[in-house]
N, C-alpha and C. Protein backbone atom coordinates (compact mmCIF):
# COMPACT_ATOMS: atom_id res chain seq x y z
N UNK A 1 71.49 59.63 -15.90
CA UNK A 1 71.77 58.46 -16.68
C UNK A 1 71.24 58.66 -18.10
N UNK A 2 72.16 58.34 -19.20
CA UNK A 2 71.03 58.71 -20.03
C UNK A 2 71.06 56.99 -21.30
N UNK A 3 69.80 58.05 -21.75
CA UNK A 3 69.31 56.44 -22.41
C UNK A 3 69.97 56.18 -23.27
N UNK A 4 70.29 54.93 -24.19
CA UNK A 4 70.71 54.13 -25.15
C UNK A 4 70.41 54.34 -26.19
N UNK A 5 70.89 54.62 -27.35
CA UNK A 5 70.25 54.71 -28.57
C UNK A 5 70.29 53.37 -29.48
N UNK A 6 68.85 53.75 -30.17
CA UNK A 6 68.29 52.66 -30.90
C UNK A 6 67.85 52.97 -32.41
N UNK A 7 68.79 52.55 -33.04
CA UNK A 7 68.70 52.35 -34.79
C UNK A 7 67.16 52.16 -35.32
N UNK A 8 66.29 52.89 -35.69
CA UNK A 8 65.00 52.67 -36.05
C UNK A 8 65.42 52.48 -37.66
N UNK A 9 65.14 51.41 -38.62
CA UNK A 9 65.02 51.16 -39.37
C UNK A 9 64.13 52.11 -40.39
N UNK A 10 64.38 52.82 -41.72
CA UNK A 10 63.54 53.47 -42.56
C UNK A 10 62.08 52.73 -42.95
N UNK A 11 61.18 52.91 -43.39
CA UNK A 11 60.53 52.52 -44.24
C UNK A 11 60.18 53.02 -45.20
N UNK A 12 61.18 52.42 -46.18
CA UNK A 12 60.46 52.89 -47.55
C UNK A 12 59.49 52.77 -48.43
N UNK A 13 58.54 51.77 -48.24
CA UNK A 13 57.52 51.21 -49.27
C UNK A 13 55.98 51.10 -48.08
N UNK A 14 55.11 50.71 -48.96
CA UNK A 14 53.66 51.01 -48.29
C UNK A 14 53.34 49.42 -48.07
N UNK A 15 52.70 49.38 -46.61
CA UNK A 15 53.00 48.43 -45.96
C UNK A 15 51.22 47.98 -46.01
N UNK A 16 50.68 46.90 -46.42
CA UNK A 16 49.39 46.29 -46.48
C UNK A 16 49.50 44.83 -46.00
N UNK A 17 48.94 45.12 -44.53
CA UNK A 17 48.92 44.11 -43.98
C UNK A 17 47.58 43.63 -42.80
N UNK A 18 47.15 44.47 -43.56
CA UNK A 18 45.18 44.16 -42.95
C UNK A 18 44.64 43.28 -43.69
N UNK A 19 44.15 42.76 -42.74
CA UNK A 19 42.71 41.44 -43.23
C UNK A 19 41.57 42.17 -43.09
N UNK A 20 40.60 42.43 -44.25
CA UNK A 20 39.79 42.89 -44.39
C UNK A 20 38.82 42.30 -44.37
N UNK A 21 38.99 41.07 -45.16
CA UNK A 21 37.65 40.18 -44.73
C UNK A 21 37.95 38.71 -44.28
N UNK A 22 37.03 37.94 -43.38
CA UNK A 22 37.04 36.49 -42.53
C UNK A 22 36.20 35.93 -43.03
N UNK A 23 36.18 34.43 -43.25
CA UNK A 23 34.92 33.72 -43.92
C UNK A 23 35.70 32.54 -42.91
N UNK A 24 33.99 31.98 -42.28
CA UNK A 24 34.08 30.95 -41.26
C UNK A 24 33.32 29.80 -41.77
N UNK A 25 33.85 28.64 -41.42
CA UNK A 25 32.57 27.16 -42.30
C UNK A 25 32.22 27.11 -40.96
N UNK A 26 31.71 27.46 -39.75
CA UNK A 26 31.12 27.46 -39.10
C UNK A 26 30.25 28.74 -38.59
N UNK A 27 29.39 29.17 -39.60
CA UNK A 27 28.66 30.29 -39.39
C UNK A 27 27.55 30.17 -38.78
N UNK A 28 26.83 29.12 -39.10
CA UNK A 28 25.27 28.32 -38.86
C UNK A 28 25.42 28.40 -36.72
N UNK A 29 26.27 28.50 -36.36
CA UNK A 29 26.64 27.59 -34.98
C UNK A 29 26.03 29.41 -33.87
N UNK A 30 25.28 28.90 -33.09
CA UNK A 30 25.01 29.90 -32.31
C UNK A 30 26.21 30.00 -31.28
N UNK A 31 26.28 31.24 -30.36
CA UNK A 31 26.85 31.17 -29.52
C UNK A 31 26.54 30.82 -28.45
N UNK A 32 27.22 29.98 -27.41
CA UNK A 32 26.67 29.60 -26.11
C UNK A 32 25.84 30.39 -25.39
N UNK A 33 25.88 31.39 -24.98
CA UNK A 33 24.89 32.76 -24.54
C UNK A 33 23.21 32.52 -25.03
N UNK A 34 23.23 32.55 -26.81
CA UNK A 34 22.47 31.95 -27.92
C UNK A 34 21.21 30.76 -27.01
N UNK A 35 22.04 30.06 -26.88
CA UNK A 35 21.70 28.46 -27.16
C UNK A 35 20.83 28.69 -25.27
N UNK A 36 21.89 29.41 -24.13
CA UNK A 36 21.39 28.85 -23.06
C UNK A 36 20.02 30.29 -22.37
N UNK A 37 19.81 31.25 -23.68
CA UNK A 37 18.94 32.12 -23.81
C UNK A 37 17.94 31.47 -24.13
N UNK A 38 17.72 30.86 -25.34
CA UNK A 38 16.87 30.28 -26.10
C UNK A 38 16.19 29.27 -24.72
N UNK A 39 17.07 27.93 -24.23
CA UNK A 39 16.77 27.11 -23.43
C UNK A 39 16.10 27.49 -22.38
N UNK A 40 16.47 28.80 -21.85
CA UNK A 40 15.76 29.38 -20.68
C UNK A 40 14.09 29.49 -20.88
N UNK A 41 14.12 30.50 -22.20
CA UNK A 41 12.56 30.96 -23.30
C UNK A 41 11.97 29.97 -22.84
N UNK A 42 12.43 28.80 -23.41
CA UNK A 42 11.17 27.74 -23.67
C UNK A 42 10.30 27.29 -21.68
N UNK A 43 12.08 27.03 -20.90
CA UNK A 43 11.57 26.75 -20.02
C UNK A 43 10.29 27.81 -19.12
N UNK A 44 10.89 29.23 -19.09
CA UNK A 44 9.89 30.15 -18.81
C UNK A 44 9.00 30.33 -19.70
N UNK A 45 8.68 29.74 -20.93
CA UNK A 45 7.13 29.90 -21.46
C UNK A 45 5.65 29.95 -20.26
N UNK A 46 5.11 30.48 -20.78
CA UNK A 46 3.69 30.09 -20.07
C UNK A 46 3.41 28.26 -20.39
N UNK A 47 3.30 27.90 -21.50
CA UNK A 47 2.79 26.86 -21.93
C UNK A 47 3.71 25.32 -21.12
N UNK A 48 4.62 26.08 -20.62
CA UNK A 48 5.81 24.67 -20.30
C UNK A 48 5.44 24.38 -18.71
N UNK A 49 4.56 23.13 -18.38
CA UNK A 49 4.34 23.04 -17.27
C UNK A 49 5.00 21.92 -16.39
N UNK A 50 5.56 20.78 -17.51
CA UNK A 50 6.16 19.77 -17.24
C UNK A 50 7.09 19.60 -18.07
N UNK A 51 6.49 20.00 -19.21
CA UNK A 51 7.84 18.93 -20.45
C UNK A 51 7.22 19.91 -22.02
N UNK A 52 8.54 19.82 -22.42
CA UNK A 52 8.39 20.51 -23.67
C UNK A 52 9.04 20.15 -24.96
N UNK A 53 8.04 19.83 -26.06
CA UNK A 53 8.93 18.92 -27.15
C UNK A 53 9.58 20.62 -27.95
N UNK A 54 10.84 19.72 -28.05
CA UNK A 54 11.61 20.46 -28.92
C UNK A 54 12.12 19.84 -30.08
N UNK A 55 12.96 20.35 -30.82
CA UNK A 55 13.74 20.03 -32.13
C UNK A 55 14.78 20.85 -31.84
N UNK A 56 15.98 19.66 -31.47
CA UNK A 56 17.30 20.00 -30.94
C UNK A 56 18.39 20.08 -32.18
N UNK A 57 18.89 20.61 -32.77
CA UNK A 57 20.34 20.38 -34.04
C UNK A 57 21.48 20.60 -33.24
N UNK A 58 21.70 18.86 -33.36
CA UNK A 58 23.12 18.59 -32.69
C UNK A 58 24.03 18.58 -33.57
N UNK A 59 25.81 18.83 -33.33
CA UNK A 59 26.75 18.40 -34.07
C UNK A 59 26.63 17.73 -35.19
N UNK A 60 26.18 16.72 -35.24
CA UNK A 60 26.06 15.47 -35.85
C UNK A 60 24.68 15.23 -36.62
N UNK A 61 23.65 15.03 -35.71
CA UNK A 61 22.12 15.13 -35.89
C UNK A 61 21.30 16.05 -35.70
N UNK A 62 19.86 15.85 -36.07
CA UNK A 62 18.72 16.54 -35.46
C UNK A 62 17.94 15.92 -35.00
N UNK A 63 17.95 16.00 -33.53
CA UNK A 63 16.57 14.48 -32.73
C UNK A 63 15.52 15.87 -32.29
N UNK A 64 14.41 14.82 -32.12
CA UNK A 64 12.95 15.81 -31.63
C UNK A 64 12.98 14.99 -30.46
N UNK A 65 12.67 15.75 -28.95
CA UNK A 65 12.78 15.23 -28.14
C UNK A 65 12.03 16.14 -26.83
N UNK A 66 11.53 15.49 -25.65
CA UNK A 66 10.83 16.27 -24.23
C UNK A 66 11.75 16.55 -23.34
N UNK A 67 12.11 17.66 -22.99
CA UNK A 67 12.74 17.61 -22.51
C UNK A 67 12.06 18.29 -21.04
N UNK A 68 12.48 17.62 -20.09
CA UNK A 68 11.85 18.55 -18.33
C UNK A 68 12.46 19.39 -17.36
N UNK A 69 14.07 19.06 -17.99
CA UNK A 69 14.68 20.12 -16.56
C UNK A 69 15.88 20.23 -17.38
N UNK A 70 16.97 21.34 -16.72
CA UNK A 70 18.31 21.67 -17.21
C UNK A 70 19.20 21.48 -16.18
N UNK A 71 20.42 21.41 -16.09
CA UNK A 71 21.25 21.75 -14.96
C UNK A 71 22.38 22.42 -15.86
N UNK A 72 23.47 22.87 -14.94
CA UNK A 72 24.88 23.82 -15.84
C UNK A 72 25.09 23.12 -17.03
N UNK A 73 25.14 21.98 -17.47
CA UNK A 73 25.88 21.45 -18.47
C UNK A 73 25.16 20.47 -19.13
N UNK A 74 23.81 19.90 -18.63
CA UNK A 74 22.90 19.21 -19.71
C UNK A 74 21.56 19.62 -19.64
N UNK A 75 20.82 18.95 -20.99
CA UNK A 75 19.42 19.60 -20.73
C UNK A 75 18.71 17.63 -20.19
N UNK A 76 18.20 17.35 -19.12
CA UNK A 76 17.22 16.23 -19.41
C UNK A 76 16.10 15.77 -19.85
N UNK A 77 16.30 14.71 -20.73
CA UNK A 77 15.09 14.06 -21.31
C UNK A 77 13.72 13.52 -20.47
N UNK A 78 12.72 13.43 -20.89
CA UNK A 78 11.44 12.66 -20.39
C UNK A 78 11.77 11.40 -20.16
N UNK A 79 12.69 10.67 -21.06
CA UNK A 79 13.25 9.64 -21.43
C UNK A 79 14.64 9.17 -20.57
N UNK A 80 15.04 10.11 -19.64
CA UNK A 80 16.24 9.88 -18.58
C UNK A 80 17.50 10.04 -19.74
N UNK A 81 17.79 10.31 -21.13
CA UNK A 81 19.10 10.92 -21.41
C UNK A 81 19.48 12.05 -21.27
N UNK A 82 20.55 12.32 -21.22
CA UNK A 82 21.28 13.74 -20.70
C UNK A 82 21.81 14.46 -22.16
N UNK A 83 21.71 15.35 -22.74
CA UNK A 83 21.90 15.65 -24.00
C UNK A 83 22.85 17.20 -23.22
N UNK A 84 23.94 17.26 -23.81
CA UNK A 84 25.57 18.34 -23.30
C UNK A 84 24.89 19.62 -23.99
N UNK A 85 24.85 20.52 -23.43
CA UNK A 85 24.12 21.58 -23.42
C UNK A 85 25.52 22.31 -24.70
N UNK A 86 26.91 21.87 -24.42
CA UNK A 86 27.82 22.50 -25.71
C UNK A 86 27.60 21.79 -26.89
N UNK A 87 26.94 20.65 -27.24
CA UNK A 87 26.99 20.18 -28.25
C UNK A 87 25.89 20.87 -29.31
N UNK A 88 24.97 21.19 -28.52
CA UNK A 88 23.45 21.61 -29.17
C UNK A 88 23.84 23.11 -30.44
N UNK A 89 23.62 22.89 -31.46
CA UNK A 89 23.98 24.44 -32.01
C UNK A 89 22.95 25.02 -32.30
N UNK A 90 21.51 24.49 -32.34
CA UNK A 90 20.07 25.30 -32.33
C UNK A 90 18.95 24.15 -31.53
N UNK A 91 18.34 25.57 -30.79
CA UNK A 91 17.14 24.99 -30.26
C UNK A 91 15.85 25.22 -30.48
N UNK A 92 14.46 24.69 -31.02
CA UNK A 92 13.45 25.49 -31.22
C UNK A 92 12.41 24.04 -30.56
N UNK A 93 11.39 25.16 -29.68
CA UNK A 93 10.44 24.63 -29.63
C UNK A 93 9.02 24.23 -30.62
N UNK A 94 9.00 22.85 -30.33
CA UNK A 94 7.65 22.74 -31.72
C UNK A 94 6.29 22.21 -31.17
């Protein structure tokens, strides 16, 4: 059987069509990996025996807050709120 032929078009001119450089307005933003690394740190500190104040930078805000336990998808407060573990873009203990 034989194959079909197919018209390949010339190219005559020099073809520049690379992106060389990306600029993001969201650079500041850790990656999830980031954020649930960091969260782990604090909880395995030596010093964290119950509750540990942090300084959370949310979307929106920055609250200082205790926090005592995590589960998959929030971290909980001392205070019984649930703060979304995707919203958080930095965590540091203070």
């Amino acid at each position: 059987m034989e194959k079909p032929r197919v018209f390949a078009n010339p190219i005559d001119k020099q073809i520049n069509n690379v992106q060389n450089l990306f600029r993001s307005n969201d650079s500041d933003r850790s990656s999830p990996k980031d954020i649930n690394k960091k969260i782990n740190e604090i909880f395995a500190a030596n010093n964290h025996v119950y509750k540990s104040r942090v300084k959370i930078t949310l979307k929106d805000k920055v609250v200082e807050k205790d926090i005592v336990g995590k589960t998959n998808i929030n971290l909980l407060t001392l205070d019984g709120e649930l703060i979304k573990i995707t919203d958080i873009i930095n965590i540091e203990k203070i």
